[in-house]
C-alpha atoms as a PDB file:
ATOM      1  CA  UNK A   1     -25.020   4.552 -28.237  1.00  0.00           C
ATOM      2  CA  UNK A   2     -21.486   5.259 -27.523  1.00  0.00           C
ATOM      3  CA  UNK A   3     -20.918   8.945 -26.799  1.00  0.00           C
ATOM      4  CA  UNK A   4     -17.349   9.596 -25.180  1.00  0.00           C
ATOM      5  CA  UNK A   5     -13.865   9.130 -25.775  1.00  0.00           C
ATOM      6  CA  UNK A   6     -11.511   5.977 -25.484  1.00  0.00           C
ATOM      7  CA  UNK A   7      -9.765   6.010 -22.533  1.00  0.00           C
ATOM      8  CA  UNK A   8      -6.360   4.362 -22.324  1.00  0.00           C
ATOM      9  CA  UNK A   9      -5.094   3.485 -18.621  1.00  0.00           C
ATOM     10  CA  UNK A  10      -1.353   2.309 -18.730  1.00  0.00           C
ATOM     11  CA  UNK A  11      -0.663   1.018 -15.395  1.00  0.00           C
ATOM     12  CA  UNK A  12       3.279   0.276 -16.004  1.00  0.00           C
ATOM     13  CA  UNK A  13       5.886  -2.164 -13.428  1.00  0.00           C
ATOM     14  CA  UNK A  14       6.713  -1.162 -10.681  1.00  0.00           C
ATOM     15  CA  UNK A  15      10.243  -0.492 -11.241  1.00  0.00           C
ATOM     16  CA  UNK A  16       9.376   1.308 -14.659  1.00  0.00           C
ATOM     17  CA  UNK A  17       7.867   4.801 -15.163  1.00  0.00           C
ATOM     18  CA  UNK A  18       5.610   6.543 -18.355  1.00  0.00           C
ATOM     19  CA  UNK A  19       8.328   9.133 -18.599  1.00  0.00           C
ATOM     20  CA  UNK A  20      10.603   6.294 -20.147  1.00  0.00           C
ATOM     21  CA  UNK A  21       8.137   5.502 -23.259  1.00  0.00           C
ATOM     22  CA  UNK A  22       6.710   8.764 -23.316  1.00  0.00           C
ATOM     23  CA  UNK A  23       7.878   8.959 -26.919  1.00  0.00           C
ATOM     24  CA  UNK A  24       6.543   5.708 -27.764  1.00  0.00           C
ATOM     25  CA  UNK A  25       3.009   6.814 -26.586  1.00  0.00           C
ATOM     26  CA  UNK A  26       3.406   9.881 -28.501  1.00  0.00           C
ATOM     27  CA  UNK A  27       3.836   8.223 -31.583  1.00  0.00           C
ATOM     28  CA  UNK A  28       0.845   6.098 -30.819  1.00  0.00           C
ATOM     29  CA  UNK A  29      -1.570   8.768 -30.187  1.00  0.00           C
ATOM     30  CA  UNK A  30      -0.578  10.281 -33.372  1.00  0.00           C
ATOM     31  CA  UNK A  31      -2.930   7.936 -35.084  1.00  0.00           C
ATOM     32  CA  UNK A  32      -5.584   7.425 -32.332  1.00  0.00           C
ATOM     33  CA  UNK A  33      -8.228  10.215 -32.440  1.00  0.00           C
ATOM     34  CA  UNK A  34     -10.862  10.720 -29.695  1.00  0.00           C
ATOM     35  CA  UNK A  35      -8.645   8.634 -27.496  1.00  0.00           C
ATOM     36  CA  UNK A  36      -6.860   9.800 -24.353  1.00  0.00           C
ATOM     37  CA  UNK A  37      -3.507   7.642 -22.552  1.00  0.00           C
ATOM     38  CA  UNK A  38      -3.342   8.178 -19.098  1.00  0.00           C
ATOM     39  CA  UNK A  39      -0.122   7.813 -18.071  1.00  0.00           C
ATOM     40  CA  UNK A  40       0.992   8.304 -14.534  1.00  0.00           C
ATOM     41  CA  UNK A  41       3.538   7.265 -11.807  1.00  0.00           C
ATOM     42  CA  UNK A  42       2.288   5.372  -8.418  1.00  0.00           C
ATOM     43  CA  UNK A  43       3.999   6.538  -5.409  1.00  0.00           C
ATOM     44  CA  UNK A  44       7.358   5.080  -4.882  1.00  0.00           C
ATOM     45  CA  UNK A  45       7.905   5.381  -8.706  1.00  0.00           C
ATOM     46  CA  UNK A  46      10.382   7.718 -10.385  1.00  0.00           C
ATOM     47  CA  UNK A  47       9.557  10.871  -9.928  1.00  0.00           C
ATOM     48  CA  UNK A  48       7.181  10.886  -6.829  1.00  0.00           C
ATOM     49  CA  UNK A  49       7.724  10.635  -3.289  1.00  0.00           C
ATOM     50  CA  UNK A  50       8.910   7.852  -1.760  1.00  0.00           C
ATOM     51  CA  UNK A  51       8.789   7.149   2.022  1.00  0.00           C
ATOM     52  CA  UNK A  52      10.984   3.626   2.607  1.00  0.00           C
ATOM     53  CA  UNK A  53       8.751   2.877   5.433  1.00  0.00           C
ATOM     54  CA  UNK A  54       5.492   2.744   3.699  1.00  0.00           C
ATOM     55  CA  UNK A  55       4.924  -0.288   1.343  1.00  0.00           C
ATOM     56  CA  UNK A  56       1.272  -0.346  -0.989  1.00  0.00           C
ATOM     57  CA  UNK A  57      -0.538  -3.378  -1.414  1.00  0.00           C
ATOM     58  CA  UNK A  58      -2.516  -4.188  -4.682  1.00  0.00           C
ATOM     59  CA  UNK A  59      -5.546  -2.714  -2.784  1.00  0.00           C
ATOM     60  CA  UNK A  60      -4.157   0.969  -1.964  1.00  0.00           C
ATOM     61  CA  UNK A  61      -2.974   1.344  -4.886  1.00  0.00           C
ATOM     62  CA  UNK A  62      -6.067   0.446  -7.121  1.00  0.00           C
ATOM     63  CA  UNK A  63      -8.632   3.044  -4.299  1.00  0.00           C
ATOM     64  CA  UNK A  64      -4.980   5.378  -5.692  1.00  0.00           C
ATOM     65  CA  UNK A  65      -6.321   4.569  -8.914  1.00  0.00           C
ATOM     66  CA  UNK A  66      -9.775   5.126  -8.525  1.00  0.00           C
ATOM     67  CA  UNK A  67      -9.309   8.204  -7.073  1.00  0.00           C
ATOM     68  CA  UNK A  68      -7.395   9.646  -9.581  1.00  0.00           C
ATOM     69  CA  UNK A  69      -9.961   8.866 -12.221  1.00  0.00           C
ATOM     70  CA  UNK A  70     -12.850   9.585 -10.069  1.00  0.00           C
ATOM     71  CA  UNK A  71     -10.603  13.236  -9.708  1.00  0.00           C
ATOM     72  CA  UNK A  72     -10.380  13.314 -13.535  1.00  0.00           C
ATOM     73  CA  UNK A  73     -14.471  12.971 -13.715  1.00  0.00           C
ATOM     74  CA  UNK A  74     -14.792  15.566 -11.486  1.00  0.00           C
ATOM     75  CA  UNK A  75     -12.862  17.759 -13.401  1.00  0.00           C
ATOM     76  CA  UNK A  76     -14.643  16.929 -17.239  1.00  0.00           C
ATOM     77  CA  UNK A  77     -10.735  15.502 -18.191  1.00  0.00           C
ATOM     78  CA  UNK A  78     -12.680  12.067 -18.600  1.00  0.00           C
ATOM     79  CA  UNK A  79     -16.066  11.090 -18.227  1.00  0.00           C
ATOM     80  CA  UNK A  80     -16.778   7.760 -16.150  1.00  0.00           C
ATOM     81  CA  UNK A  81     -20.343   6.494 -17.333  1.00  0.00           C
ATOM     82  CA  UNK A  82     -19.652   7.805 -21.459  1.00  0.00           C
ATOM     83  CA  UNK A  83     -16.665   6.961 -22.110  1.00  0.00           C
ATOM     84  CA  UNK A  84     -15.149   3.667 -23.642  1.00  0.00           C
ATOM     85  CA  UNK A  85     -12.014   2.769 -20.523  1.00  0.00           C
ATOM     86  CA  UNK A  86      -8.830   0.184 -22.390  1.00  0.00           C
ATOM     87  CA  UNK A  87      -6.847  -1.047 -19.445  1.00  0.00           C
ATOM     88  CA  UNK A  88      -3.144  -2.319 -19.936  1.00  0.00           C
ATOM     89  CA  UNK A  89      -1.000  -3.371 -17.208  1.00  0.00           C
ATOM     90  CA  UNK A  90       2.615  -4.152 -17.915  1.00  0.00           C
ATOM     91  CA  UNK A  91       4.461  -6.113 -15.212  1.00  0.00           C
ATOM     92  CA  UNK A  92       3.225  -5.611 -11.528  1.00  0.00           C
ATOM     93  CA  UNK A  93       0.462  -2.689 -13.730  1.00  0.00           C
ATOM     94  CA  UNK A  94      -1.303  -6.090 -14.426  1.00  0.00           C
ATOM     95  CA  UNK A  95      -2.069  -7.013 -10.808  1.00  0.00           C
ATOM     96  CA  UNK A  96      -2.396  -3.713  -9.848  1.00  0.00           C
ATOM     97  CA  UNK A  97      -5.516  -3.512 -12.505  1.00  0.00           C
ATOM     98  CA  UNK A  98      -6.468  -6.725 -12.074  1.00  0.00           C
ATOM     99  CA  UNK A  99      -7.160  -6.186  -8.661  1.00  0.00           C
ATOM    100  CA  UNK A 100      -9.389  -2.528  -9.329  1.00  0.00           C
ATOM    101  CA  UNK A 101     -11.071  -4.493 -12.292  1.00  0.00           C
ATOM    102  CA  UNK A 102     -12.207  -7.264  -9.968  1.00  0.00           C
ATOM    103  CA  UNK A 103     -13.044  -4.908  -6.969  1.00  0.00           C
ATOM    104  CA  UNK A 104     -15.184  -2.337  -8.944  1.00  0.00           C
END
């Protein structure tokens, strides 16, 4: 029996951010109820910090990933074992989430 939400994760390119389609996701949700998009920046991304002399493999970036979730369990904004996770990677998103699918 299903009891949570759908979960969206939209891991985008590398080079992109969420704050460009924001509107677009906006639009989407309209439409989508009991659903939440989790949109987000990895480091290095518009908007975050950048340090030139770090570089993140697929690896860091998906524990990032976990982490953030496993942050968002801990504080009831998702819940891990209930509810229903949609993963879409766009560009380099799609190894990055390829790689946390396969090493979960």
């Amino acid at each position: 029996m299903f009891l949570g939400n759908q979960v969206v994760i939209i891991c985008h390119d590398f080079f992109d951010n969420f704050q460009q389609n924001l509107k677009f996701y906006q639009k989407i949700a309209q439409y989508y109820t009991n659903t939440k998009f989790l949109l987000f920046n990895y480091p290095g991304q518009m908007f975050t910090m950048f340090n030139k002399n770090k570089t993140f493999t697929n690896e860091e970036l998906s524990s990032l990933l976990d982490g953030f979730l496993h942050f968002l369990d801990d504080n009831n904004q998702i819940n891990i074992e209930n509810d229903s996770f949609m993963f879409v990677g766009i560009g380099y998103g799609g190894y990055i989430l390829s790689h946390y699918c396969n090493s979960s």
